[in-house]
N, C-alpha and C. Protein backbone atom coordinates (compact mmCIF):
# COMPACT_ATOMS: atom_id res chain seq x y z
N UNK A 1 -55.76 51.54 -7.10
CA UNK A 1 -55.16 52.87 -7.19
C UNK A 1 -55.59 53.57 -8.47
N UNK A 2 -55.63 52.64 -9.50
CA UNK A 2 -56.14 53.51 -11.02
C UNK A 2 -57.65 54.04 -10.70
N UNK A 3 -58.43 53.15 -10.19
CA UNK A 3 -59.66 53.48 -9.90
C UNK A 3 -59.61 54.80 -9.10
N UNK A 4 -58.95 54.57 -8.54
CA UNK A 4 -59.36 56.09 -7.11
C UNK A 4 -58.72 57.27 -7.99
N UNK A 5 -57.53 57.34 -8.79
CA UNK A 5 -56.88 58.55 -9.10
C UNK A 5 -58.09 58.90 -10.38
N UNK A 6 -58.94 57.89 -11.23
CA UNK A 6 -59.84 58.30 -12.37
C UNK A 6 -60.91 58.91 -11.66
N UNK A 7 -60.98 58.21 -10.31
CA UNK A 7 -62.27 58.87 -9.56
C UNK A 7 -61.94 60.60 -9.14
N UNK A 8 -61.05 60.08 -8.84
CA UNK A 8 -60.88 61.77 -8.28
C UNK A 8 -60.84 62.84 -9.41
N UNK A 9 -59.78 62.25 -10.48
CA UNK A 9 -59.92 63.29 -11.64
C UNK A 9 -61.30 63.47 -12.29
N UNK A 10 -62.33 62.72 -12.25
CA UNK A 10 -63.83 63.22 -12.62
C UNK A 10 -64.31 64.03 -11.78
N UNK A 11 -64.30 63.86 -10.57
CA UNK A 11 -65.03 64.75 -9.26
C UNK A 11 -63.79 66.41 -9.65
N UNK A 12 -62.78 66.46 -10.27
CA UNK A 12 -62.75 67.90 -9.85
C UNK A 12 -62.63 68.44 -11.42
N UNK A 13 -62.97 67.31 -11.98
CA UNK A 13 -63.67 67.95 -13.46
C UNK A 13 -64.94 68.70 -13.76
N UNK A 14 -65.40 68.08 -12.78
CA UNK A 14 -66.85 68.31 -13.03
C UNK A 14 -67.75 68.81 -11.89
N UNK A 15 -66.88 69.57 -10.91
CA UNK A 15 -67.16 70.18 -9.28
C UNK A 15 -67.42 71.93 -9.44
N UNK A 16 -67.43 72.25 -10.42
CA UNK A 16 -68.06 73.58 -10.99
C UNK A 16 -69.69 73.42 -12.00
N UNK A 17 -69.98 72.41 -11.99
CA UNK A 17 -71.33 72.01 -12.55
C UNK A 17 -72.44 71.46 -12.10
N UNK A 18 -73.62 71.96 -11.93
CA UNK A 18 -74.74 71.10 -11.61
C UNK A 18 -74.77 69.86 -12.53
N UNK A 19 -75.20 70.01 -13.40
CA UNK A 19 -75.55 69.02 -13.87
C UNK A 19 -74.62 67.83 -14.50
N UNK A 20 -73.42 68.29 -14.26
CA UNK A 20 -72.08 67.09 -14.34
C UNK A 20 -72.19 66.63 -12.93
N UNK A 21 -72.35 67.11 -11.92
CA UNK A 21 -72.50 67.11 -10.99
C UNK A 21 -73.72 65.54 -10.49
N UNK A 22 -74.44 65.87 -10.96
CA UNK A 22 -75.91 64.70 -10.95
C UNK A 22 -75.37 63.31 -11.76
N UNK A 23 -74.80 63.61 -13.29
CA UNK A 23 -74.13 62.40 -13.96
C UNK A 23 -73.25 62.12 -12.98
N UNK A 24 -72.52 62.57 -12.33
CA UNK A 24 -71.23 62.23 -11.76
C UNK A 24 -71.75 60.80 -10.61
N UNK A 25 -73.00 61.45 -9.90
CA UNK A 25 -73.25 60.96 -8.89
C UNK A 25 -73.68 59.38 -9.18
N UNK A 26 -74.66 59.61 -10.71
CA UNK A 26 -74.88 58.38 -11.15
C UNK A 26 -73.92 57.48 -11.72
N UNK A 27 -72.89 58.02 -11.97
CA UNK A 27 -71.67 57.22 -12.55
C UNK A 27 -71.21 56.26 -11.37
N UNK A 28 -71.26 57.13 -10.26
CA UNK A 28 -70.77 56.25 -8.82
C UNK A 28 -71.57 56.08 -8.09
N UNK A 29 -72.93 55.73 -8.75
CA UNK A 29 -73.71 54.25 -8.21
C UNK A 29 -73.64 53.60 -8.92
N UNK A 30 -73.56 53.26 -9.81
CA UNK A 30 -73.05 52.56 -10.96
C UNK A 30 -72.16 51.69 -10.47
N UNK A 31 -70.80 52.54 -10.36
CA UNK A 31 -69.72 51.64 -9.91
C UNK A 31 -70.33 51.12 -8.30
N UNK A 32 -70.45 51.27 -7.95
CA UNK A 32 -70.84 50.74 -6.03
C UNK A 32 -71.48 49.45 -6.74
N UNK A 33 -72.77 49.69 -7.54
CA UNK A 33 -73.31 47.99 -7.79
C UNK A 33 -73.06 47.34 -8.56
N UNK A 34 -71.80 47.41 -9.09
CA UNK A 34 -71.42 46.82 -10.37
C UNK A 34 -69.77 46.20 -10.04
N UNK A 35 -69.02 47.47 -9.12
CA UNK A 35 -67.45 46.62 -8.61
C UNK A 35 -67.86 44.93 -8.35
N UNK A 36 -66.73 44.39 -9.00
CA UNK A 36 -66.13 43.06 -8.82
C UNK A 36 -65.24 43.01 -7.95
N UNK A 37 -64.16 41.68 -8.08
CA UNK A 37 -63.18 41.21 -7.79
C UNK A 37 -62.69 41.66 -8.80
N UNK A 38 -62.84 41.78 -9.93
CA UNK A 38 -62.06 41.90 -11.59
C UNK A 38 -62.49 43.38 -12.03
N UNK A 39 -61.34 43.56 -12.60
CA UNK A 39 -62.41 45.18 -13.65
C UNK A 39 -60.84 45.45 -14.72
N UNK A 40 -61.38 45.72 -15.67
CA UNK A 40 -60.25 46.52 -16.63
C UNK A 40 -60.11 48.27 -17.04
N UNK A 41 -58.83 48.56 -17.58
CA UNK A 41 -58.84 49.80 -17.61
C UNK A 41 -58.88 49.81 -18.98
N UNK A 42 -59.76 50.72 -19.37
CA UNK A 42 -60.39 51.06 -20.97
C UNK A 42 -59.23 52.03 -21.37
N UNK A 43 -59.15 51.99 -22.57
CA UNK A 43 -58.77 53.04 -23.46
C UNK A 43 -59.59 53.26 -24.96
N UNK A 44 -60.14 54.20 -25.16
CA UNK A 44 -60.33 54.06 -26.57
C UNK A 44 -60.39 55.52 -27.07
N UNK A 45 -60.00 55.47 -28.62
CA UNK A 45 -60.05 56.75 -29.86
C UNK A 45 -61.05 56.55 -30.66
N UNK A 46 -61.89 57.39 -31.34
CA UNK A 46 -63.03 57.43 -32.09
C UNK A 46 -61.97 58.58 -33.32
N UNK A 47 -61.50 58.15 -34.39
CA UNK A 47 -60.93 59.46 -35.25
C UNK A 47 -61.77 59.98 -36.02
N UNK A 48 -61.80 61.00 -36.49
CA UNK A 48 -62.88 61.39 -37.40
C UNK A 48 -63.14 62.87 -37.13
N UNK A 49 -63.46 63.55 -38.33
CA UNK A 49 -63.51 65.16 -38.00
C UNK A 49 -64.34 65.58 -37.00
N UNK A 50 -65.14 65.46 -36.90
CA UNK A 50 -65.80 66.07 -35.64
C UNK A 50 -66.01 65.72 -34.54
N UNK A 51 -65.97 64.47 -34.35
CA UNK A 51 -66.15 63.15 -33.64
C UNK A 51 -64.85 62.52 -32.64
N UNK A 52 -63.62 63.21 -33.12
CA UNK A 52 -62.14 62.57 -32.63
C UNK A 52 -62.43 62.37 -31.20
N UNK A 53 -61.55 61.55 -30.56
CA UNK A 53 -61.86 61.80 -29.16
C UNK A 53 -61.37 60.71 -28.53
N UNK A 54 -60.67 60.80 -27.16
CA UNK A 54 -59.73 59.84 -26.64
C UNK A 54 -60.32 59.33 -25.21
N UNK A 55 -60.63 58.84 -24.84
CA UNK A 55 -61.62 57.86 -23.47
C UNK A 55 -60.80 57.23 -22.32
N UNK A 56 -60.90 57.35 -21.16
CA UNK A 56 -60.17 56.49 -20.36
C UNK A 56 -61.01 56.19 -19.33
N UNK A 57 -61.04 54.44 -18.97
CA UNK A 57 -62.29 54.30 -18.05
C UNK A 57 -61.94 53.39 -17.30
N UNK A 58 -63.10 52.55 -16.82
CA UNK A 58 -63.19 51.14 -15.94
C UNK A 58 -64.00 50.57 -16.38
N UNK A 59 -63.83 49.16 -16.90
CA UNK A 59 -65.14 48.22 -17.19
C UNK A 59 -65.20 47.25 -16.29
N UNK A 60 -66.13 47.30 -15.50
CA UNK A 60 -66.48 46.34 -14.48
C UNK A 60 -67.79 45.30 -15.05
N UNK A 61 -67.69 44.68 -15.64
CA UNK A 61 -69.00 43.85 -16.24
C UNK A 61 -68.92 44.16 -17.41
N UNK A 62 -70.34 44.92 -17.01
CA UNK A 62 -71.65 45.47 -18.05
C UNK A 62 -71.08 47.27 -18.04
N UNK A 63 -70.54 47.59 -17.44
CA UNK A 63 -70.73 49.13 -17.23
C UNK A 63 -69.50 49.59 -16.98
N UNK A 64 -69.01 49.99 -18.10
CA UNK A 64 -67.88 50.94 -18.31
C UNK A 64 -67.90 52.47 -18.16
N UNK A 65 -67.87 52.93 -16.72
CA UNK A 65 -67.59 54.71 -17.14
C UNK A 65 -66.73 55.20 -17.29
N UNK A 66 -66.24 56.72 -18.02
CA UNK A 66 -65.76 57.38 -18.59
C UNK A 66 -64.91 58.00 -18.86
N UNK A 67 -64.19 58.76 -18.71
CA UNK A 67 -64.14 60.59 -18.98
C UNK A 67 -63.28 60.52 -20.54
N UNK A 68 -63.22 61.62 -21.21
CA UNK A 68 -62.67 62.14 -22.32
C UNK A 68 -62.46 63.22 -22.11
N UNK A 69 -62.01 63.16 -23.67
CA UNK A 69 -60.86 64.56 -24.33
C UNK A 69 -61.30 65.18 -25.64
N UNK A 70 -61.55 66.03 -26.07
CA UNK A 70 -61.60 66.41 -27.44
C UNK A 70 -60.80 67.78 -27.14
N UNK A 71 -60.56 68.05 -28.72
CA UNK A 71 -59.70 69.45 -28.49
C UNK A 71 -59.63 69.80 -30.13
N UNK A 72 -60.51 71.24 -30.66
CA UNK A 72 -60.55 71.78 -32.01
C UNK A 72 -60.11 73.20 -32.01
N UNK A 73 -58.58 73.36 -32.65
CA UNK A 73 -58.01 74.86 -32.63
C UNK A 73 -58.09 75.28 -34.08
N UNK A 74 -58.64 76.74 -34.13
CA UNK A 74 -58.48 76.92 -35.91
C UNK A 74 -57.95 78.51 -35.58
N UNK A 75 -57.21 78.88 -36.92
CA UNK A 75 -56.30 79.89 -36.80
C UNK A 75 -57.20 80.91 -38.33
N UNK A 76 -57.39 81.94 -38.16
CA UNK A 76 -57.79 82.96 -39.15
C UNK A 76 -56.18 83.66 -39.16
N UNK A 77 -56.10 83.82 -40.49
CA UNK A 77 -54.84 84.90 -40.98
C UNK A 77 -55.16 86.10 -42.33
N UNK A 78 -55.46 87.00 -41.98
CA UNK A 78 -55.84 87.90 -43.00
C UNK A 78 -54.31 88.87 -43.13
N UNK A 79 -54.40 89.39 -44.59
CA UNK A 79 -52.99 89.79 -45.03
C UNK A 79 -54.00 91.13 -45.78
N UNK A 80 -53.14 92.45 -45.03
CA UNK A 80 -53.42 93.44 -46.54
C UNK A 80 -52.66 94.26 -46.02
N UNK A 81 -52.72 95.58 -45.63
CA UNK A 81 -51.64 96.66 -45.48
C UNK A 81 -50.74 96.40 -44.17
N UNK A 82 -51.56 95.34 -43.18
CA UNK A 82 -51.23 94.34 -42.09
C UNK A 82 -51.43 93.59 -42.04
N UNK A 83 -50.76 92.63 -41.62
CA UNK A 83 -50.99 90.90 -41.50
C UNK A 83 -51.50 90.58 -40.06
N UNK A 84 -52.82 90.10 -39.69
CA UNK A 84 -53.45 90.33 -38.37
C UNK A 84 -54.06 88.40 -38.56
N UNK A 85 -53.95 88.29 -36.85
CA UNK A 85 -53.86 86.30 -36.98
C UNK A 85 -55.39 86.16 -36.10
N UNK A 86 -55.91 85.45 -36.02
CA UNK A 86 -57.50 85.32 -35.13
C UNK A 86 -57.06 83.61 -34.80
N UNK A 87 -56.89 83.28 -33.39
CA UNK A 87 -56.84 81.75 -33.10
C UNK A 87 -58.22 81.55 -32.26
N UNK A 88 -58.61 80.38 -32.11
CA UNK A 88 -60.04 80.23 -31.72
C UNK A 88 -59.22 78.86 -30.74
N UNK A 89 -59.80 78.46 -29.11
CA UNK A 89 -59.27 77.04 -29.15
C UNK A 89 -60.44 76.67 -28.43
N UNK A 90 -60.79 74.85 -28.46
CA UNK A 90 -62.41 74.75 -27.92
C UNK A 90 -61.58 73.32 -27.28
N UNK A 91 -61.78 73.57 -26.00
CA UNK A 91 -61.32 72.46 -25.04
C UNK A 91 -62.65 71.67 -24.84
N UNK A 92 -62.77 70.30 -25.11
CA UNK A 92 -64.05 69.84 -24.51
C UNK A 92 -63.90 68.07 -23.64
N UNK A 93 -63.25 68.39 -22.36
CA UNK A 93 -63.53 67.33 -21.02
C UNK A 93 -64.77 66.41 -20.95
N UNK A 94 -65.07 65.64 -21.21
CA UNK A 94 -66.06 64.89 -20.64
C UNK A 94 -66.10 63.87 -20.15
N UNK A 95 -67.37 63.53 -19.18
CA UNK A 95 -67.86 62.47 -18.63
C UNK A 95 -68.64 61.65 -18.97
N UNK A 96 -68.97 60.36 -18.81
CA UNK A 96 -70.17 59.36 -19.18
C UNK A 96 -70.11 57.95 -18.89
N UNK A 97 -70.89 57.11 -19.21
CA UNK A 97 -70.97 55.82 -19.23
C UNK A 97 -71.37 54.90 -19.86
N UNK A 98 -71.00 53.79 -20.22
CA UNK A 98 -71.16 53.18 -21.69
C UNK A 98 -72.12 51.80 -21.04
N UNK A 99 -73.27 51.31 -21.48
CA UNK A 99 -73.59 50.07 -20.92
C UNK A 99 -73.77 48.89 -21.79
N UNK A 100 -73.37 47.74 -21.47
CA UNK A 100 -72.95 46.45 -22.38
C UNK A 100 -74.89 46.10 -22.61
N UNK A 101 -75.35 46.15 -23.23
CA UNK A 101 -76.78 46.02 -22.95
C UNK A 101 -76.92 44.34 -23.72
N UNK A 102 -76.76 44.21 -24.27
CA UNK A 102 -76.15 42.74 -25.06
C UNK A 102 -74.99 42.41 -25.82
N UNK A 103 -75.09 41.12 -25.56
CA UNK A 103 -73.97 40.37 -25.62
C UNK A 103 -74.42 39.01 -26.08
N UNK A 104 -73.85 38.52 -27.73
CA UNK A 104 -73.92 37.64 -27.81
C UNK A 104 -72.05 36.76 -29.60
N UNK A 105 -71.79 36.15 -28.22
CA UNK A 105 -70.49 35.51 -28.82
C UNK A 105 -69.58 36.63 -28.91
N UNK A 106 -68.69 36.93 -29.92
CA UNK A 106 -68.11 38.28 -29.97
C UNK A 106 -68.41 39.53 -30.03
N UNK A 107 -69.90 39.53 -30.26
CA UNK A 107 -70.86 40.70 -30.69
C UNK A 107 -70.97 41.49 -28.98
N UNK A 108 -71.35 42.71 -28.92
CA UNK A 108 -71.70 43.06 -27.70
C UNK A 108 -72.28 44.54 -28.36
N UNK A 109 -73.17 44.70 -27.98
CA UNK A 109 -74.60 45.72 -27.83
C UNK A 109 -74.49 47.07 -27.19
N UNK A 110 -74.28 48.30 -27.12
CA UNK A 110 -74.31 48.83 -25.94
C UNK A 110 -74.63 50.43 -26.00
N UNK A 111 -75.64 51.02 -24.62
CA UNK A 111 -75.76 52.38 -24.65
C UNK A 111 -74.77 53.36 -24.15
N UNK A 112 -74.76 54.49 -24.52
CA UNK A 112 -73.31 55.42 -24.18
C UNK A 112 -74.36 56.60 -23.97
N UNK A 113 -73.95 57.21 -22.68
CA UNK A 113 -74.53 58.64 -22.36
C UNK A 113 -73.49 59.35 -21.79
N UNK A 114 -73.36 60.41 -22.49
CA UNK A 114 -71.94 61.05 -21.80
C UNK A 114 -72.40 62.86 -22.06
N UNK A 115 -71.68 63.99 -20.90
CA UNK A 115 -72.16 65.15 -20.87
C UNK A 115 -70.95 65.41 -21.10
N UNK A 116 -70.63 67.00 -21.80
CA UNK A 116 -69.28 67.91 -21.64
C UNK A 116 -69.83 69.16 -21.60
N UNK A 117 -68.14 69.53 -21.07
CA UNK A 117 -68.63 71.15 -20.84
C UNK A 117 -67.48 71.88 -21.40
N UNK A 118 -67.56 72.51 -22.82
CA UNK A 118 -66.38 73.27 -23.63
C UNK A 118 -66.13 74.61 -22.83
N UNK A 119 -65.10 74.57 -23.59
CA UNK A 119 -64.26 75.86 -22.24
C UNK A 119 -63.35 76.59 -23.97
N UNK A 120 -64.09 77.60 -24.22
CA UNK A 120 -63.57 78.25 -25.72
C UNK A 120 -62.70 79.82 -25.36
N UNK A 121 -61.31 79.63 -25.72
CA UNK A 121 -60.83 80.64 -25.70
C UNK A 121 -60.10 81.41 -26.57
N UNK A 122 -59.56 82.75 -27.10
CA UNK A 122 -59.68 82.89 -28.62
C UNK A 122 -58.38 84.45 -28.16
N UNK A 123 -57.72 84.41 -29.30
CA UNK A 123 -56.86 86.01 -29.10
C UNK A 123 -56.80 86.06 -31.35
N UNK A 124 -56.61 87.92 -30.91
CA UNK A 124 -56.92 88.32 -31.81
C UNK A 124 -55.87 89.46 -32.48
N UNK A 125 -55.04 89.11 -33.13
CA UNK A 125 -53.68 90.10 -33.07
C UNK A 125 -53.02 90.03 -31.90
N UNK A 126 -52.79 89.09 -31.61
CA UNK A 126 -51.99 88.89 -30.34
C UNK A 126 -52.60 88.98 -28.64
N UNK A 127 -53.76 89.81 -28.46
CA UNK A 127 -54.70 90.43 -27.45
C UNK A 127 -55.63 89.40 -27.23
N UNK A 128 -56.33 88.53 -26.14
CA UNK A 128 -57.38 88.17 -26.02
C UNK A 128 -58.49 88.78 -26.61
N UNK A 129 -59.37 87.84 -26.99
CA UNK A 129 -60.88 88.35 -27.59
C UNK A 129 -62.12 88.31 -25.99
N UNK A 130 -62.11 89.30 -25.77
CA UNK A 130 -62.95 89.87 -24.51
C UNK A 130 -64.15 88.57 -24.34
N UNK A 131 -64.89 89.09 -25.68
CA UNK A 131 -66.31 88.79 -25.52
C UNK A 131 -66.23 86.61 -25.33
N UNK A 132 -65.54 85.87 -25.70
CA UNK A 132 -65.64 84.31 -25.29
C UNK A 132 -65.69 84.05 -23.74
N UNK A 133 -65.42 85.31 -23.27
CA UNK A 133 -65.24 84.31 -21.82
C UNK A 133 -67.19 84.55 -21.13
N UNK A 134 -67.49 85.27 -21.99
CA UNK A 134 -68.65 85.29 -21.60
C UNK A 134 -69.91 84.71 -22.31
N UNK A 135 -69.30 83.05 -22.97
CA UNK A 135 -70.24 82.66 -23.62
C UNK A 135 -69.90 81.09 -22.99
N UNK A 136 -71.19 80.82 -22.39
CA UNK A 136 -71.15 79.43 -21.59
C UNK A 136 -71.59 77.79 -22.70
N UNK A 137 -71.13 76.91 -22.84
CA UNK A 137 -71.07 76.14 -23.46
C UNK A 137 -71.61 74.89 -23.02
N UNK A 138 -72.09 73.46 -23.35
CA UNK A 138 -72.63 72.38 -22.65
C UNK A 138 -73.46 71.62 -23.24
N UNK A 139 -72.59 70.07 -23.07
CA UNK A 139 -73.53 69.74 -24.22
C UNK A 139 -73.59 68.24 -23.99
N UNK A 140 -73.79 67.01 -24.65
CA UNK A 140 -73.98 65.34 -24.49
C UNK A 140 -74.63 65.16 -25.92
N UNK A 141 -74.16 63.62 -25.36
CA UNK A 141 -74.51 62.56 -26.78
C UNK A 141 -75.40 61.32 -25.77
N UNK A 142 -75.77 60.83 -26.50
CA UNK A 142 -76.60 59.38 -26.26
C UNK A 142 -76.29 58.45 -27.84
N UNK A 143 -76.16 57.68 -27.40
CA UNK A 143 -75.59 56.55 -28.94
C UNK A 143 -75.90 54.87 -28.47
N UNK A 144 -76.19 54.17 -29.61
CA UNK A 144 -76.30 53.25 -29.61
C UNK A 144 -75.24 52.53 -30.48
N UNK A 145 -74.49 51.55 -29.92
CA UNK A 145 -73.11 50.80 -30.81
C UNK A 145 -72.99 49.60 -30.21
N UNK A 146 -72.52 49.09 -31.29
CA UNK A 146 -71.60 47.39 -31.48
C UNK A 146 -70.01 47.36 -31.29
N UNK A 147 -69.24 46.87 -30.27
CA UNK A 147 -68.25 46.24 -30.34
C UNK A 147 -67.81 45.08 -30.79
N UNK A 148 -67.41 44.52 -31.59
CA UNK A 148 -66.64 43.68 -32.11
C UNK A 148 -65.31 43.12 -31.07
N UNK A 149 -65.32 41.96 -30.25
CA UNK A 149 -64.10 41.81 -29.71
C UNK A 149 -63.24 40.53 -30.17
N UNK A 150 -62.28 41.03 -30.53
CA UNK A 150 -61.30 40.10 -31.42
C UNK A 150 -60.70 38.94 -30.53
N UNK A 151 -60.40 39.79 -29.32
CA UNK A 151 -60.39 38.98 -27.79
C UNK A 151 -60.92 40.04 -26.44
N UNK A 152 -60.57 39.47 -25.31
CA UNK A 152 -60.35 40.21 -24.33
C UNK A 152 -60.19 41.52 -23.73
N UNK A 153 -59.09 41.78 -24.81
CA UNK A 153 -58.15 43.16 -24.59
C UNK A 153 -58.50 43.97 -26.10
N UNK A 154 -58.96 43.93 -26.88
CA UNK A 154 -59.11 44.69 -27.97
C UNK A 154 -60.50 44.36 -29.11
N UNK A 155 -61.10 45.52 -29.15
CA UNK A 155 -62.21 45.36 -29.87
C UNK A 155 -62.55 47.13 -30.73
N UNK A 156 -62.89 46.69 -32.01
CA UNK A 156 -63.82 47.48 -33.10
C UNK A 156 -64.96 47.87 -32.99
N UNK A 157 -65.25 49.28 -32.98
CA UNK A 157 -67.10 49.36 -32.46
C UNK A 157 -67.65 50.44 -33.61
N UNK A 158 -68.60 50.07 -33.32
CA UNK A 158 -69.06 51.71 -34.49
C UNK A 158 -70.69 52.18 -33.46
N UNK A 159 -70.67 53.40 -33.78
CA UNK A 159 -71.58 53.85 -32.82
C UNK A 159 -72.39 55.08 -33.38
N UNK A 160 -73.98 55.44 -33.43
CA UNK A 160 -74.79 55.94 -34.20
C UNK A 160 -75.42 56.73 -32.77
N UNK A 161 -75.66 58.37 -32.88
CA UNK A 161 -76.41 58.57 -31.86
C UNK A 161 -76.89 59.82 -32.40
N UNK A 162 -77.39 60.91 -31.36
CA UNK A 162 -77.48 62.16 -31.18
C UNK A 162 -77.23 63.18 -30.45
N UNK A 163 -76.70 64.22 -30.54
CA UNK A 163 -76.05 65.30 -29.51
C UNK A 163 -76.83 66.56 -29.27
N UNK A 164 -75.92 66.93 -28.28
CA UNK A 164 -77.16 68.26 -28.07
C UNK A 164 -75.87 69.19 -27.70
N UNK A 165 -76.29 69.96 -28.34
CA UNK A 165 -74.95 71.11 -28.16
C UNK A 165 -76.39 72.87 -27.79
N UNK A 166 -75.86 72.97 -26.01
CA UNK A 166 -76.32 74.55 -25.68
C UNK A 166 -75.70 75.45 -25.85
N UNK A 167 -75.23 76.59 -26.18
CA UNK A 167 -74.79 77.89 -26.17
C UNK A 167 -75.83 79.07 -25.48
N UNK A 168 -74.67 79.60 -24.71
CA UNK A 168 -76.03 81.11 -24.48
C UNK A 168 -74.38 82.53 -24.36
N UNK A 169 -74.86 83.31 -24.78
CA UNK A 169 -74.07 84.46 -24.20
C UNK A 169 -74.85 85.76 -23.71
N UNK A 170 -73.79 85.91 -22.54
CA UNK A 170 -74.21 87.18 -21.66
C UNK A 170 -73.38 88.12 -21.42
N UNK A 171 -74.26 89.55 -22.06
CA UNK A 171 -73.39 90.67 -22.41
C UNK A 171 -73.13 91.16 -20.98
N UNK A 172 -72.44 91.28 -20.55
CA UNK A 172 -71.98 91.66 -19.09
C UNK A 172 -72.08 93.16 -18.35
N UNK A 173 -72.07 93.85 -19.83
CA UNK A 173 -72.62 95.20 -20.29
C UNK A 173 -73.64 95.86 -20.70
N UNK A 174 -74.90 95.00 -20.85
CA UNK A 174 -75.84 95.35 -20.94
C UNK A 174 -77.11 94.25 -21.05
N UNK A 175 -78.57 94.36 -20.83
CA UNK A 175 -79.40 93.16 -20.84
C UNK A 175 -79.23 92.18 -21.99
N UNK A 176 -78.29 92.18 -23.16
CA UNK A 176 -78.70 91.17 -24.10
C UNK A 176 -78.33 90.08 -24.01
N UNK A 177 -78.94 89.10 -23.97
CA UNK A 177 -78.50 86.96 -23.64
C UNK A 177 -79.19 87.33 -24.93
N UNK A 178 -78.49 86.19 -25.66
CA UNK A 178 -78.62 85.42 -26.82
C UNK A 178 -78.47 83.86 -26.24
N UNK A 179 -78.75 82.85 -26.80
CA UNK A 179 -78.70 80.93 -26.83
C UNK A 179 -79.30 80.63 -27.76
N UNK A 180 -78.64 79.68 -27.66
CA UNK A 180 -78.81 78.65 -29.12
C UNK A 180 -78.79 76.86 -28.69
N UNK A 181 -79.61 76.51 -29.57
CA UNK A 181 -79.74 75.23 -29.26
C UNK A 181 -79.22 74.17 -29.89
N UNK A 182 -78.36 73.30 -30.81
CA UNK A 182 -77.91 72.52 -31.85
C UNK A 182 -78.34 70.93 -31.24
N UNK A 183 -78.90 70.08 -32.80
CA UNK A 183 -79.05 68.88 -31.83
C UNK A 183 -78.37 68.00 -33.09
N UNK A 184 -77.78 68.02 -33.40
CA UNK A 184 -77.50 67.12 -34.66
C UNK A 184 -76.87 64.99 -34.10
N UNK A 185 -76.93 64.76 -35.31
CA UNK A 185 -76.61 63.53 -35.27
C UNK A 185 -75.51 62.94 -35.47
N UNK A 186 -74.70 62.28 -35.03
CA UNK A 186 -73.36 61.83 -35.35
C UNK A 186 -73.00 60.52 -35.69
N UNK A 187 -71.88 59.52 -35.93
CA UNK A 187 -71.68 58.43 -36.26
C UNK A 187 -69.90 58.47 -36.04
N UNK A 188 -69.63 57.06 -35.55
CA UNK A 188 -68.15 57.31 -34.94
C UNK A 188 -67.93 55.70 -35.37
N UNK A 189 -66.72 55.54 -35.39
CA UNK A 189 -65.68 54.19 -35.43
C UNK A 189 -64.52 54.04 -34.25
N UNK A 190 -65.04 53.39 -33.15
CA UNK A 190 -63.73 53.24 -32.12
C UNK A 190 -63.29 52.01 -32.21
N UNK A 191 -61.84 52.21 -31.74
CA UNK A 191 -61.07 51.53 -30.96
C UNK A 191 -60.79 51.28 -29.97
N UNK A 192 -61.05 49.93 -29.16
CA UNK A 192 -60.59 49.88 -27.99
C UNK A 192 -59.95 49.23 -27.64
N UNK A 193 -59.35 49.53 -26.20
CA UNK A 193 -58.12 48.68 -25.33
C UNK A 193 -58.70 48.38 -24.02
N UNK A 194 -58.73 47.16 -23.51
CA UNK A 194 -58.70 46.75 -22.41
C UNK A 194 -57.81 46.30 -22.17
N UNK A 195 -57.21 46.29 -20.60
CA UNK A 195 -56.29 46.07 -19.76
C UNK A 195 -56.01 45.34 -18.92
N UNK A 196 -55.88 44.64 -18.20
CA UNK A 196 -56.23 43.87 -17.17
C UNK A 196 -57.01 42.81 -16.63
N UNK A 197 -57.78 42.73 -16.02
CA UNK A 197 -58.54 41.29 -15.97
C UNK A 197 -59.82 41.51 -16.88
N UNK A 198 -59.97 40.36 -17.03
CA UNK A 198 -61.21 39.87 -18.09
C UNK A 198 -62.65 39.84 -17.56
N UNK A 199 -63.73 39.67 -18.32
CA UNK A 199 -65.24 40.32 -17.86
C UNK A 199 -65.76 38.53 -18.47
């Protein structure tokens, strides 16, 4: 039952996207050749300023997939003959899959490819800010990390990769698109929880 309700909540996460759309598909071949008799339910947090982020999955083996959470709200307040507030909020859902690539004693090895798609919405003196809804967002990481498992059910990882963050906006009002490309590099410390039967 956990399996089917995580399944379903990815498919209508990601049923407005091509290209979540394609990961999605590969996530569930994945699972088709990889289900056991056994599988656990993941949990893990990565804290850290830019990086925060909360995970809920299935590890069947070798191959744990996905989905997450991130969420960054910042508030502007300017004061002079009026006091006027600017909130910004950047929702970012994602999908992916983590693979155990080695394993040796407590040590375990593994690749992580995961896509999101931010959803940024913003008001400005109280009024929505027009122009965000017309700026499309989308982006992934690829990383390479070590888990540490203390046992079974709980393990320490640290994880080194690179991201790719797209932006484009389209004036709705006239020919100008602007995009932008960001690829920077990141580094994270998780925690995890496993649940249930053992690998």
């Amino acid at each position: 039952i956990t399996i089917k309700i995580i399944y379903l909540f990815i498919y209508l996460l990601i049923s407005k996207t091509k290209t979540m759309k394609k990961l999605f598909l590969l996530v569930s071949v994945c699972m088709l050749f990889t289900l056991k008799g056994y599988s656990q339910f993941s949990f893990g947090v990565s804290p850290g300023l830019n990086t925060n982020t909360a995970q809920f999955g299935i590890k069947m083996g070798k191959i744990n997939p996905y989905i997450g959470f991130q969420y960054l709200g910042g508030t502007l307040k300017l004061e002079e003959a009026e006091t006027v507030k600017a909130h910004v909020t950047l929702i970012m859902p994602e999908v992916g899959v983590k693979f155990f690539a080695i394993e040796k004693n407590k040590l375990k090895g593994y690749l992580n490819l995961n896509i999101t798609k931010p959803f940024i919405s913003g008001k400005y003196d109280g009024e929505d800010i027009p122009y965000l809804k017309d700026i499309s967002l989308i982006g992934g990481n690829f990383g390479l990390g070590v888990e540490y498992f203390f046992d079974e059910n709980f393990s320490v990882g640290g994880e080194y990769g690179i991201q790719y963050i797209h932006g484009k906006y389209d004036d709705p009002n006239s020919d100008f698109v602007a995009k932008v490309g960001i690829v920077p590099t990141y580094s994270k410390i998780c925690l995890n929880f496993y649940f249930g039967g053992g690998s």
